[in-house]
Protein backbone atom coordinates (compact mmCIF):
# COMPACT_ATOMS: atom_id res chain seq x y z
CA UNK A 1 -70.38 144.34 262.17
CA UNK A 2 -71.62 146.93 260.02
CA UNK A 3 -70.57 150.71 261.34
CA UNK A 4 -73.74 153.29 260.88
CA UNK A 5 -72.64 156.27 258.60
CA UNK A 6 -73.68 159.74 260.55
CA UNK A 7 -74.01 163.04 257.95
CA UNK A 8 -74.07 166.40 260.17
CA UNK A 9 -74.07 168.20 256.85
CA UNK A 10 -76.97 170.02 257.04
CA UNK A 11 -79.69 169.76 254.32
CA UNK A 12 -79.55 173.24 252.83
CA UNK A 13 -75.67 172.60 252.16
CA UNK A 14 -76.10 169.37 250.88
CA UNK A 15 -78.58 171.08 248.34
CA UNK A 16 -76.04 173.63 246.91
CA UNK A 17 -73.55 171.12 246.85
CA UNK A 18 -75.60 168.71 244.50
CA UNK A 19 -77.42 171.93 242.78
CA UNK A 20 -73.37 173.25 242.15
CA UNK A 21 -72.42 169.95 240.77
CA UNK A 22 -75.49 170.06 238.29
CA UNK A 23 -74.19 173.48 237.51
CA UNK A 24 -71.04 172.35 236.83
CA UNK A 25 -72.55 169.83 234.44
CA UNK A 26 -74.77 171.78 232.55
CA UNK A 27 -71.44 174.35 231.86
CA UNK A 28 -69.37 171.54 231.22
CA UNK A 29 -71.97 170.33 228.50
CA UNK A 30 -72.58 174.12 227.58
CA UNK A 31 -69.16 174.07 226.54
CA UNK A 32 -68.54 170.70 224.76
CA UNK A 33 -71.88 171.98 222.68
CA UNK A 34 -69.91 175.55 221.84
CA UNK A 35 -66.76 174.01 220.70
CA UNK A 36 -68.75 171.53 218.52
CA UNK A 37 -70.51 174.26 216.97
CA UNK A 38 -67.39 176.53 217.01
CA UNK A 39 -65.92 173.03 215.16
CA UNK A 40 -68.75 172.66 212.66
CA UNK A 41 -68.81 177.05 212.06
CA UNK A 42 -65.11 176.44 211.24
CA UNK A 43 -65.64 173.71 208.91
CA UNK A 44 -68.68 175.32 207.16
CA UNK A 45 -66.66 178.35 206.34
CA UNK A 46 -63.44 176.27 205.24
CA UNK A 47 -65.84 173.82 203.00
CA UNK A 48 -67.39 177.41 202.21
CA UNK A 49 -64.72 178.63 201.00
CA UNK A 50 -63.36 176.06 199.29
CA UNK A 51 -66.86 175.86 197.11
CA UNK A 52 -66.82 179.06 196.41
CA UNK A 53 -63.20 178.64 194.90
CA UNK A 54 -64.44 175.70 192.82
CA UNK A 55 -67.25 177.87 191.71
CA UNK A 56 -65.15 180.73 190.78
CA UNK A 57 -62.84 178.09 188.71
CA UNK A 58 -65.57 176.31 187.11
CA UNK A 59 -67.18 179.97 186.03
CA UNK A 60 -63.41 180.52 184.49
CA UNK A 61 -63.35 177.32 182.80
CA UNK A 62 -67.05 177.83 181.50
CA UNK A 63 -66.52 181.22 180.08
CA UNK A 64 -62.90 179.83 178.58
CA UNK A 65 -65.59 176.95 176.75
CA UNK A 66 -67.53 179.62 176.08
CA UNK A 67 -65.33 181.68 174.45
CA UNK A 68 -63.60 178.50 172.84
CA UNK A 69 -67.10 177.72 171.05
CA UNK A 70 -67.60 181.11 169.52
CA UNK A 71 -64.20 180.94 168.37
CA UNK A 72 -64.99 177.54 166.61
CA UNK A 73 -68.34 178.94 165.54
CA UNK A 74 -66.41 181.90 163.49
CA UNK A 75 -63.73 179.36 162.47
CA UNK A 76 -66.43 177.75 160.80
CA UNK A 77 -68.18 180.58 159.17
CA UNK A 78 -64.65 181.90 157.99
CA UNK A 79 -64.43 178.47 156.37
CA UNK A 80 -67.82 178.57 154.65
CA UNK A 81 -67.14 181.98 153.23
CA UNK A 82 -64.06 180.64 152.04
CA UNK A 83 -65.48 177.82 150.68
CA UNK A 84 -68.27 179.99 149.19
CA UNK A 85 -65.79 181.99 147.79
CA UNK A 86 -63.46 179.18 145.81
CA UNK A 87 -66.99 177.81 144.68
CA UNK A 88 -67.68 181.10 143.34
CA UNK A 89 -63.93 181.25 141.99
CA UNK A 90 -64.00 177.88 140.13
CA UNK A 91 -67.71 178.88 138.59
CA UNK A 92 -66.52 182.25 136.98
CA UNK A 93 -62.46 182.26 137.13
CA UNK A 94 -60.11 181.88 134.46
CA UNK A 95 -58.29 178.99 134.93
CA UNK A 96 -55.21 180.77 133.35
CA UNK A 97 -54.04 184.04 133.89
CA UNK A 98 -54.32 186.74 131.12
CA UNK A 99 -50.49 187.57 131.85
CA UNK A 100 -49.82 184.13 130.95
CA UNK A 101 -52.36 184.45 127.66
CA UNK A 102 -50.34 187.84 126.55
CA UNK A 103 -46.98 185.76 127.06
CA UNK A 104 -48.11 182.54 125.00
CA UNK A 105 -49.36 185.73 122.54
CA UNK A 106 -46.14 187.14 122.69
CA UNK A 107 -44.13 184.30 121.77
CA UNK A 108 -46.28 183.26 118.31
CA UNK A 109 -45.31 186.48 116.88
CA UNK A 110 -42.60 186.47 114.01
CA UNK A 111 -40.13 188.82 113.89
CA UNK A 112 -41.47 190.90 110.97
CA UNK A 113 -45.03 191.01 113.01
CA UNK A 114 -46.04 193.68 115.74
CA UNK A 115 -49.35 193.48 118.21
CA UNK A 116 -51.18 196.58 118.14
CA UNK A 117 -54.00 195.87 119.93
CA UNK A 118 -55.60 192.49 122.36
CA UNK A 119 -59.14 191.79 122.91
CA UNK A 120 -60.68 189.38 125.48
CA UNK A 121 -64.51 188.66 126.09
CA UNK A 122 -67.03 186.30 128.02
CA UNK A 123 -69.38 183.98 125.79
CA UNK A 124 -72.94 184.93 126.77
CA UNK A 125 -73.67 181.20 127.35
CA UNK A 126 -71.58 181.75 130.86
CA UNK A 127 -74.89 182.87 132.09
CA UNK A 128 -76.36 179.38 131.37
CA UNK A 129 -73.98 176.96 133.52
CA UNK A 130 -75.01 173.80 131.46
CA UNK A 131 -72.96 175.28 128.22
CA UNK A 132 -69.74 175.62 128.49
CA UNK A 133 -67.72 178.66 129.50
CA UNK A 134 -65.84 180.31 126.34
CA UNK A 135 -63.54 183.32 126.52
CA UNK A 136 -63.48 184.47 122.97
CA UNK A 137 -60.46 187.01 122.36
CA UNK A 138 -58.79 188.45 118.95
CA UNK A 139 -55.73 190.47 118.56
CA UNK A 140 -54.50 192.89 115.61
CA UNK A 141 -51.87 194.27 114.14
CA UNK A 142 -49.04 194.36 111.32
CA UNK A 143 -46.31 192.43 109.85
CA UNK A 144 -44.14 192.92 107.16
CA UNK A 145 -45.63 190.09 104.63
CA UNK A 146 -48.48 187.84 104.26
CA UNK A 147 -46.25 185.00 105.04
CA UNK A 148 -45.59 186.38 108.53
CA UNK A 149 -49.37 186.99 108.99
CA UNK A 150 -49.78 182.73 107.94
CA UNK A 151 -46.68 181.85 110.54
CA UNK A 152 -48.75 184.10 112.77
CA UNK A 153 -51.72 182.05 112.67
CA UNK A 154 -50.31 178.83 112.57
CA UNK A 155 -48.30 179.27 115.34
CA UNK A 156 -51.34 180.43 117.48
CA UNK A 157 -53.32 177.26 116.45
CA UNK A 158 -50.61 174.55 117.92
CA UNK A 159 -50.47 176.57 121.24
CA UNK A 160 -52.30 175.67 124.02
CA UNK A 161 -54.81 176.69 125.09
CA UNK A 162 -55.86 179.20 121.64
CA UNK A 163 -58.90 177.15 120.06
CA UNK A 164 -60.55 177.92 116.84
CA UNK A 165 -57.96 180.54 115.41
CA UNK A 166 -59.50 182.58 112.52
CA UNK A 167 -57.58 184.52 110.28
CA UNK A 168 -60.34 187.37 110.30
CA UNK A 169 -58.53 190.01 107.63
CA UNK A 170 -54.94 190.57 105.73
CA UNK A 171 -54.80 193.57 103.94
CA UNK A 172 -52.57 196.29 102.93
CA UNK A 173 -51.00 199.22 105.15
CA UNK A 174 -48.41 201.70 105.26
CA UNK A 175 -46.65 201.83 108.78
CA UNK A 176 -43.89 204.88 108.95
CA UNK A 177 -44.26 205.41 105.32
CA UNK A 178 -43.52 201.71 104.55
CA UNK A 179 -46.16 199.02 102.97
CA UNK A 180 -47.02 196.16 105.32
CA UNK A 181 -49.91 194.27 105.96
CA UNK A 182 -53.16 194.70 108.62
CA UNK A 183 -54.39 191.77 110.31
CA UNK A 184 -56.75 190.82 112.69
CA UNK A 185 -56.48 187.04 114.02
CA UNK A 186 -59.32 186.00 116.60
CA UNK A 187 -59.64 182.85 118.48
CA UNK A 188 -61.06 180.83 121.75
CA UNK A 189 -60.20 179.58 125.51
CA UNK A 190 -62.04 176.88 126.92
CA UNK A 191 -62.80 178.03 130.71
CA UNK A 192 -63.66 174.33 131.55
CA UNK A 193 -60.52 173.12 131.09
CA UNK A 194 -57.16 173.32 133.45
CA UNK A 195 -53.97 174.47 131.81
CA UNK A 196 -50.43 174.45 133.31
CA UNK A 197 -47.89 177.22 132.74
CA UNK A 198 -44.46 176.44 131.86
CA UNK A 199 -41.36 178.92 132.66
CA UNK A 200 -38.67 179.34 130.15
CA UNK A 201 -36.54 175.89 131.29
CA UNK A 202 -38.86 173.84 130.49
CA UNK A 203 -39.55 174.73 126.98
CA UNK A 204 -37.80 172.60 124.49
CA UNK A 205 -37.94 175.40 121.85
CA UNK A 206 -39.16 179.01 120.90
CA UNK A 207 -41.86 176.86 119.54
CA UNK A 208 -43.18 174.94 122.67
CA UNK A 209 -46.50 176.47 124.19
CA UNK A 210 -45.59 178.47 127.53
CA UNK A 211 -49.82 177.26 128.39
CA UNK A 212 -50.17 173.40 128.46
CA UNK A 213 -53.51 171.84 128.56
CA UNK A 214 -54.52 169.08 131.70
CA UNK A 215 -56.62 166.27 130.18
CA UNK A 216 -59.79 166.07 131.67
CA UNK A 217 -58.80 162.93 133.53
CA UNK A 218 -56.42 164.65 135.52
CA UNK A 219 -58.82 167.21 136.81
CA UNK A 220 -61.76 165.38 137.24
């Protein structure tokens, strides 16, 4: 037996009732849709943020690189211009010093002989790179006898590196009101070739050049 449901509510309060429920609803979903976006506005500005940081490194690292390549780039020029430079070295340098020349002088002159004056000069032909470089030098002086003026020059012309040692003149001088004799002695150094100087141990003898020469196959 089914019992008849009676509603004394009376319509204009059953009205608010449903429109306060709809109310309710539309705050409830009001509010779910502001915390979402409150949600997402915190996430944007977190995932903001965190770009931003990755942008500021990756500038950093970008101007490092930066700076890195125009370091390399004058690390390279500094090595051309120091390559320029030996180039330019090995086309016009001596290949022995002239201290070490004036030593190996030094040592060919007899004790009765005295160097007054030294001489050193280009060839011309250095200007044309297909001849070969010459530096053409003489010295002068006196010694007490024409045989020191002969050990003179025959000492220079087993030395390394003197080529093509002339006897230019021997004649006769007075030196502090005593007779000796004047000479002049000239001779050549061959630019294209290497030499190696030797110190005092390890010289066999007085006679030993202090100036060795490199064969060409060792410099090649």
């Amino acid at each position: 037996m089914t019992t008849p449901m009676i509603d004394l509510m009376p319509a204009s309060v059953r009205e608010r009732t449903r429109a306060g429920a709809r109310t309710r609803r539309v705050i409830a979903a009001c509010v779910c849709v502001a915390l979402l976006a409150g949600g997402a506005a915190s996430w944007a500005s977190l995932r903001l943020e965190s770009l931003r940081g990755h942008h500021a490194e990756a500038q950093t690292l970008a101007g490092r690189a930066l700076e890195l390549e125009q370091q390399a780039l004058r690390c390279h020029e500094t090595a051309r211009t120091i390559e320029q430079a030996v180039a330019e070295y090995q086309e016009v340098g001596f290949p022995v010093s002239v201290s070490s020349l004036v030593a190996g002088l030094s040592q060919t002159l007899p004790d009765g002989a005295t160097l007054e004056s030294l001489t050193l000069s280009l060839d011309d032909s250095l200007a044309d790179q297909s001849e070969s470089r010459t530096l053409r030098g003489g010295i002068a002086g006196f010694a007490a006898s024409d045989e020191d003026v002969a050990l003179l020059a025959r000492r220079l012309s087993g030395k390394a590196p003197f080529t093509d040692v002339r006897l230019e003149y021997s004649r006769s001088r007075t030196v502090h009101g005593r007779g000796a004799r004047g000479f002049a002695v000239s001779f050549e150094v061959d630019l294209d070739r290497r030499y190696v100087v030797l110190g005092p141990e390890d010289k066999a003898d007085s006679a030993v050049a202090s100036v060795q020469t490199v064969p060409k196959e060792a410099h090649q």
